[in-house]
Protein backbone atom coordinates (compact mmCIF):
# COMPACT_ATOMS: atom_id res chain seq x y z
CA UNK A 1 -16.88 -1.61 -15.60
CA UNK A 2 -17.82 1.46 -13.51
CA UNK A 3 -21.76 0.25 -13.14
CA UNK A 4 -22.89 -2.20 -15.65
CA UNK A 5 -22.76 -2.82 -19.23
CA UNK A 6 -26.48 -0.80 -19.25
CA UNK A 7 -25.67 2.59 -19.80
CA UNK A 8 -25.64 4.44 -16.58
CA UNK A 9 -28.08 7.23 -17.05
CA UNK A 10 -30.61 4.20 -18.83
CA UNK A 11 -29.92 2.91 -14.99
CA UNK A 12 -30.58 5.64 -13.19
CA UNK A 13 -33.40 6.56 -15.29
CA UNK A 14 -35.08 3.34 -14.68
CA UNK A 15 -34.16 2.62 -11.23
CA UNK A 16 -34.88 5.69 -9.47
CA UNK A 17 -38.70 6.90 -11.49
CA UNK A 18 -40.55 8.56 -9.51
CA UNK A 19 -37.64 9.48 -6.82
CA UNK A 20 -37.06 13.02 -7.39
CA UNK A 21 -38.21 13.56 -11.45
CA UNK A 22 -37.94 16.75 -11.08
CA UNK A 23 -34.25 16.89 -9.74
CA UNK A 24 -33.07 14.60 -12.73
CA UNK A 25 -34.55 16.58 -15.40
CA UNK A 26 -33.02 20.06 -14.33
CA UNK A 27 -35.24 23.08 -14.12
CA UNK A 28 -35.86 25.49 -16.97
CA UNK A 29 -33.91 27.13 -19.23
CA UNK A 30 -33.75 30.46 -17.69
CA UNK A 31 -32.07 28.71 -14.12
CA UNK A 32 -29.53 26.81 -15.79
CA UNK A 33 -27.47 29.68 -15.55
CA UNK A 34 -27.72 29.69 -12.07
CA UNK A 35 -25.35 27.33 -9.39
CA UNK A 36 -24.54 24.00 -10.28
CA UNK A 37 -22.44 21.29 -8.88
CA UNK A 38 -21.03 18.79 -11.50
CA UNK A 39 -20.21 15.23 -10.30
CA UNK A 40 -16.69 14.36 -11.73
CA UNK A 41 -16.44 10.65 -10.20
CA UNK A 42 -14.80 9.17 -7.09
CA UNK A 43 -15.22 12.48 -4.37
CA UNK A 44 -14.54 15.05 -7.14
CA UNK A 45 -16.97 17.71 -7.93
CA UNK A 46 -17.16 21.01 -10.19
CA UNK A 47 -19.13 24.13 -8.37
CA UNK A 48 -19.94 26.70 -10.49
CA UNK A 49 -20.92 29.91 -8.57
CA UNK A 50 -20.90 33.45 -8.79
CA UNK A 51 -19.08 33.20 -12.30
CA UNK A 52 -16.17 31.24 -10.05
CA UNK A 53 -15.36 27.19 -10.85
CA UNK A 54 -14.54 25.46 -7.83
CA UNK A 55 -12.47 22.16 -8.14
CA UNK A 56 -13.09 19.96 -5.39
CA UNK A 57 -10.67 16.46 -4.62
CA UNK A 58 -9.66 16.74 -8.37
CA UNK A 59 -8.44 13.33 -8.56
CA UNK A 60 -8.85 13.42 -12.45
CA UNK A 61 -5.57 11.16 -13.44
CA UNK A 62 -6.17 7.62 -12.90
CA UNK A 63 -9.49 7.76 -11.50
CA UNK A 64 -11.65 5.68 -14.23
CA UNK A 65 -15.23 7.43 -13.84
CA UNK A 66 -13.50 10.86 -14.42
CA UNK A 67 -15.44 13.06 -16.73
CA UNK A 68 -13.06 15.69 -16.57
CA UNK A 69 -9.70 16.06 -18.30
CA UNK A 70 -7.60 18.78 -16.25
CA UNK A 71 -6.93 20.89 -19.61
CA UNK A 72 -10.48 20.81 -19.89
CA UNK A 73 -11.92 24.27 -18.07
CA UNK A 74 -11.16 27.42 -15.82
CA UNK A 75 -10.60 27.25 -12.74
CA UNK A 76 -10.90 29.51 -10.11
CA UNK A 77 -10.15 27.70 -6.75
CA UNK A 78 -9.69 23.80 -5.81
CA UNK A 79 -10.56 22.06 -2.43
CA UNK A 80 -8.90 19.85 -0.97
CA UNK A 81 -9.94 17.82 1.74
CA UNK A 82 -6.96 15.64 2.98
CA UNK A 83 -3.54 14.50 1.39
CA UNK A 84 -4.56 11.28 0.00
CA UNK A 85 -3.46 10.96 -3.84
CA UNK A 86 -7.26 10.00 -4.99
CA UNK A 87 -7.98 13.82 -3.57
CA UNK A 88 -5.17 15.67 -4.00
CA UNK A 89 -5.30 14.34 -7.40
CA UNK A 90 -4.31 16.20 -10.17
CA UNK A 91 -4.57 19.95 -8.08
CA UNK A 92 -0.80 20.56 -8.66
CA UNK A 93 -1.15 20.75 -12.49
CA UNK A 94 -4.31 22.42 -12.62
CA UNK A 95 -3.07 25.08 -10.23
CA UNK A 96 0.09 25.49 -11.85
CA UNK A 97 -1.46 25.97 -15.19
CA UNK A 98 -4.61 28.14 -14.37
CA UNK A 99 -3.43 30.13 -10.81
CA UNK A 100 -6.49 28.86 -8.70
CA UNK A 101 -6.44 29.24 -5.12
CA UNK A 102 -5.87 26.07 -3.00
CA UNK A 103 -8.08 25.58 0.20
CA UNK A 104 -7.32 22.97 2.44
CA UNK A 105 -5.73 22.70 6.16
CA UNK A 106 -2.89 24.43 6.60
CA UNK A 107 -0.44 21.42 6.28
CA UNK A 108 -1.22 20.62 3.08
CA UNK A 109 -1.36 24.41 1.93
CA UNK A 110 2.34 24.93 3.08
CA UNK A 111 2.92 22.08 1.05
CA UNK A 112 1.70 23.69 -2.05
CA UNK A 113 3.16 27.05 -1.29
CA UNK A 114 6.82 25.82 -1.03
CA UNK A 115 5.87 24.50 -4.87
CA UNK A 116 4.82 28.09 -5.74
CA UNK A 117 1.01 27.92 -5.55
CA UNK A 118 -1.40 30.65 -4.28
CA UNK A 119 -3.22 28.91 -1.26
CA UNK A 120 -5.70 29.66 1.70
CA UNK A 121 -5.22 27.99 4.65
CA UNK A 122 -7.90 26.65 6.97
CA UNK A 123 -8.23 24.38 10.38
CA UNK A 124 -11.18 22.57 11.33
CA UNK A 125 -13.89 24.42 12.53
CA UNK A 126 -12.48 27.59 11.11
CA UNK A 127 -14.67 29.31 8.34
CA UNK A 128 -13.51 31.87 5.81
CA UNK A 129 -15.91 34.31 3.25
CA UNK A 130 -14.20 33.47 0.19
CA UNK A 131 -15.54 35.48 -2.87
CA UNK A 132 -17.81 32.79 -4.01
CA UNK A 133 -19.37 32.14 -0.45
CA UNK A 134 -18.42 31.21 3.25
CA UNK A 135 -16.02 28.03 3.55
CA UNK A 136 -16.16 26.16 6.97
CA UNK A 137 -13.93 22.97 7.44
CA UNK A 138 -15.63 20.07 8.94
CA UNK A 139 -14.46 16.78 10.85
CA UNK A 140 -13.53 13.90 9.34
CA UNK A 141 -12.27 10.35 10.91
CA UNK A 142 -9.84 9.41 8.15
CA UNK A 143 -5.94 10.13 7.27
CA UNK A 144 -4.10 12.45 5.40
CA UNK A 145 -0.91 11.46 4.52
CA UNK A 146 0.42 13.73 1.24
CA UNK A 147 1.30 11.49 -1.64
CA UNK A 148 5.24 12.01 -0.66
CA UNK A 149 4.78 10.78 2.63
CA UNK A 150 4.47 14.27 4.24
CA UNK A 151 1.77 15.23 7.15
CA UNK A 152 -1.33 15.98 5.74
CA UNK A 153 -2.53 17.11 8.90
CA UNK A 154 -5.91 16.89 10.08
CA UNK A 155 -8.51 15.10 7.32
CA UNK A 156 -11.48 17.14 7.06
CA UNK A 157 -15.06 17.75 4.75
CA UNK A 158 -16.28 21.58 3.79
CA UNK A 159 -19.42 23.40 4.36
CA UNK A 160 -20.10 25.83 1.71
CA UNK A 161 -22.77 28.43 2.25
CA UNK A 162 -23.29 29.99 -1.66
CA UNK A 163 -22.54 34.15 -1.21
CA UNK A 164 -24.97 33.45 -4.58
CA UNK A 165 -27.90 32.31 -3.14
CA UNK A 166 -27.15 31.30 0.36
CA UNK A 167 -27.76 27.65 -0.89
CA UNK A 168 -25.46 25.31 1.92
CA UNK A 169 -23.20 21.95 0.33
CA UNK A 170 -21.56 19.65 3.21
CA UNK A 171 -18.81 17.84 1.04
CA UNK A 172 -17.81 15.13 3.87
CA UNK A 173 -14.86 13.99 2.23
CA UNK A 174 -13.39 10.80 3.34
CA UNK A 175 -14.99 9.65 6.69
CA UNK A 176 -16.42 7.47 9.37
CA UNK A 177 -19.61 7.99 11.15
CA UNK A 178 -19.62 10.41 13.72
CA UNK A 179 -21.77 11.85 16.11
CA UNK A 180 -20.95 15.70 15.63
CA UNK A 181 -22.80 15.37 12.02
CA UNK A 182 -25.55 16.42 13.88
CA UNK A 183 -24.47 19.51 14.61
CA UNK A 184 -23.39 19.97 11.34
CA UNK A 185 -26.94 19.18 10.14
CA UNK A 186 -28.28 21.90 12.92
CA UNK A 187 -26.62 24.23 10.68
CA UNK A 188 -29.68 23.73 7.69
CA UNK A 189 -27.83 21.71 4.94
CA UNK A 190 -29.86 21.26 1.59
CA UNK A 191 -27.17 18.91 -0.28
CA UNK A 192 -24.75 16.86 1.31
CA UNK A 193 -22.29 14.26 -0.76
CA UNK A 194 -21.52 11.44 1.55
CA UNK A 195 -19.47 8.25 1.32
CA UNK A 196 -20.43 4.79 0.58
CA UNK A 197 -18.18 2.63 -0.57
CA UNK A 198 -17.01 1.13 3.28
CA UNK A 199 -13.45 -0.09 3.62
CA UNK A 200 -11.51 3.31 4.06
CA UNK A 201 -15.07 5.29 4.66
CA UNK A 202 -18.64 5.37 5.68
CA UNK A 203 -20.44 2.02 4.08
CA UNK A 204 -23.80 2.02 3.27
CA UNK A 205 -25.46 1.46 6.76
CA UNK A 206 -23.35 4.17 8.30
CA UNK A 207 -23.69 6.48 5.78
CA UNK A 208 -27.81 5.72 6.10
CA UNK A 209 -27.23 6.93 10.23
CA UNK A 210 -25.18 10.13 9.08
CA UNK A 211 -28.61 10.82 6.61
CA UNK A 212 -30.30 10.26 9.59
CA UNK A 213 -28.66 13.45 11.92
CA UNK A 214 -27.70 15.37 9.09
CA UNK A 215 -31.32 15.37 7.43
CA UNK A 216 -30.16 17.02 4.28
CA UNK A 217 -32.70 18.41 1.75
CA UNK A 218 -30.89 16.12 -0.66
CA UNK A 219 -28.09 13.36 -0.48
CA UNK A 220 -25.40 12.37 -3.19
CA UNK A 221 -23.41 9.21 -2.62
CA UNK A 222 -19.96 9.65 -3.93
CA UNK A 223 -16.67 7.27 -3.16
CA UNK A 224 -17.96 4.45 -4.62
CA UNK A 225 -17.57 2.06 -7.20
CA UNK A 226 -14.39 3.37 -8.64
CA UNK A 227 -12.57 0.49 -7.85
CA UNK A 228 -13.70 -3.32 -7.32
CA UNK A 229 -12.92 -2.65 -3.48
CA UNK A 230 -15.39 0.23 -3.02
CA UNK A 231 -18.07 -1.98 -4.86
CA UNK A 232 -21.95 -0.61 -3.46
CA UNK A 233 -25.32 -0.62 -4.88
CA UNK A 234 -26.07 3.30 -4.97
CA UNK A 235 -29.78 2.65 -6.01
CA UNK A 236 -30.53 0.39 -3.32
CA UNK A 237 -28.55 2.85 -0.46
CA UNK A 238 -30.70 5.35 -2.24
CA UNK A 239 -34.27 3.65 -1.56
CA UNK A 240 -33.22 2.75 2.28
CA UNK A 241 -32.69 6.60 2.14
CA UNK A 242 -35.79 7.58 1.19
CA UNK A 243 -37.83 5.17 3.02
CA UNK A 244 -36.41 5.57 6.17
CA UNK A 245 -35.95 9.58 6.35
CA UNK A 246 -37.27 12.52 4.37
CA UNK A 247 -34.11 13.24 2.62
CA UNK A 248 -34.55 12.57 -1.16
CA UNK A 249 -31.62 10.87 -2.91
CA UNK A 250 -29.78 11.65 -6.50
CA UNK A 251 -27.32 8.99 -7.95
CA UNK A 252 -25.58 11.27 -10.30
CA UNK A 253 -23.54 10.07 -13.60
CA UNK A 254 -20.07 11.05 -13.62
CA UNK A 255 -20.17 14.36 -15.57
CA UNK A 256 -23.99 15.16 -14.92
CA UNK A 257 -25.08 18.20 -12.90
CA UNK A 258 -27.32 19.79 -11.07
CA UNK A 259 -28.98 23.47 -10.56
CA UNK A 260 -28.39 24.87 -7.04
């Protein structure tokens, strides 16, 4: 079982009151048509933006906290941080069947071009205004090996500044702790989605430190719990979060979302 036999929004209800109400509940009915970032389990995420969907790491196949079915939605452009099949995912078939753009480095684009897919290449530290806002590719300390063995080149996370509202999202993707989040966090981020899980990323203590020089508005843990291996306690990361910095915390539901 993904969290516990409770169900997990009973959980989250009760474990995080009086954390960030206001966050959980969603604003009001007139915003909701505004930005939103969907949690689809594992390190995959929906951004809605601009009247653009933005698949990110759709590793929807296999993945047992998916809330998303590939057939299930539009989509515009996909994300990809590194080759790894629990990112890559299921980005062939949704590209193939809808045309969406694929942004990653530029090994793994080629890779998708010779299969006849419409990409964007990207290298770390290189940023790009994209119609739904400005993409930068980040460090990561990880691999990136393509699921046929092929070089994945360089492993990297995305910060997204929203053309909508100028709202800024650091998706780390897979990664250790690194100094250089710092700068990253000089850059103003108000949501970052970090990894927890320890083992191939950031654990729980480390990803605490990368809180600490990032100092994000808010903080999602993500890459966790899918699999006995990445076993963590997100509500108890989440109150070491709070206590020790000023970053407020939101353990998301796979398939829940949240205004931008």
């Amino acid at each position: 079982m993904l969290f516990s036999n409770t169900p997990v929004l009973t959980i989250y209800a009760d474990c995080l009151k009086g954390y960030h109400e206001d966050t959980l509940l969603g604003m009001g009915k007139e915003e909701r048509i505004m930005a939103s970032l969907t949690w689809l389990g594992h390190a995959a995420f929906m951004l809605e933006t601009g009247g653009y969907k933005i698949l990110v790491d759709p590793f929807i196949t296999g993945n047992p906290a998916a809330s998303f079915k590939p057939d299930d939605s539009r989509t515009d452009f996909i994300l990809i941080t590194h080759g790894h099949g629990d990112h890559v995912g299921d980005a062939l078939k949704i590209a193939e069947k809808t045309g969406a753009v694929i942004i990653s480095n530029d090994e793994i684009c080629r890779w998708f071009e010779k299969k006849g897919l419409k990409v964007h290449g990207q290298h770390l530290g290189g940023g790009f205004h994209h119609p739904f806002g400005y993409v930068k590719m980040t460090f990561a300390l990880h691999g990136s090996a393509l699921p046929d063995g092929s070089c994945g080149g360089n492993p990297g996370g995305f910060l997204i500044t929203l053309k909508e509202n100028g709202k800024r999202i650091y998706l780390a993707g897979d990664t250790g702790l690194f100094g250089d989040m710092r700068l990253i966090g000089e850059e103003g981020v108000d949501i970052a989605a970090l990894p927890i899980g320890d083992n191939y990323t950031m654990g729980p203590e480390d990803a605490l430190r990368a809180v600490k020089l990032i100092q994000p508005g808010l903080v999602i843990p993500i890459h966790y719990n899918t699999f006995p291996l990445l076993h963590q306690d997100p509500i108890t990361w989440g109150k070491d979060v709070e206590t020790q910095t000023l970053t407020r915390v939101l353990v998301m539901a796979p398939g829940e979302s949240i205004t931008l």
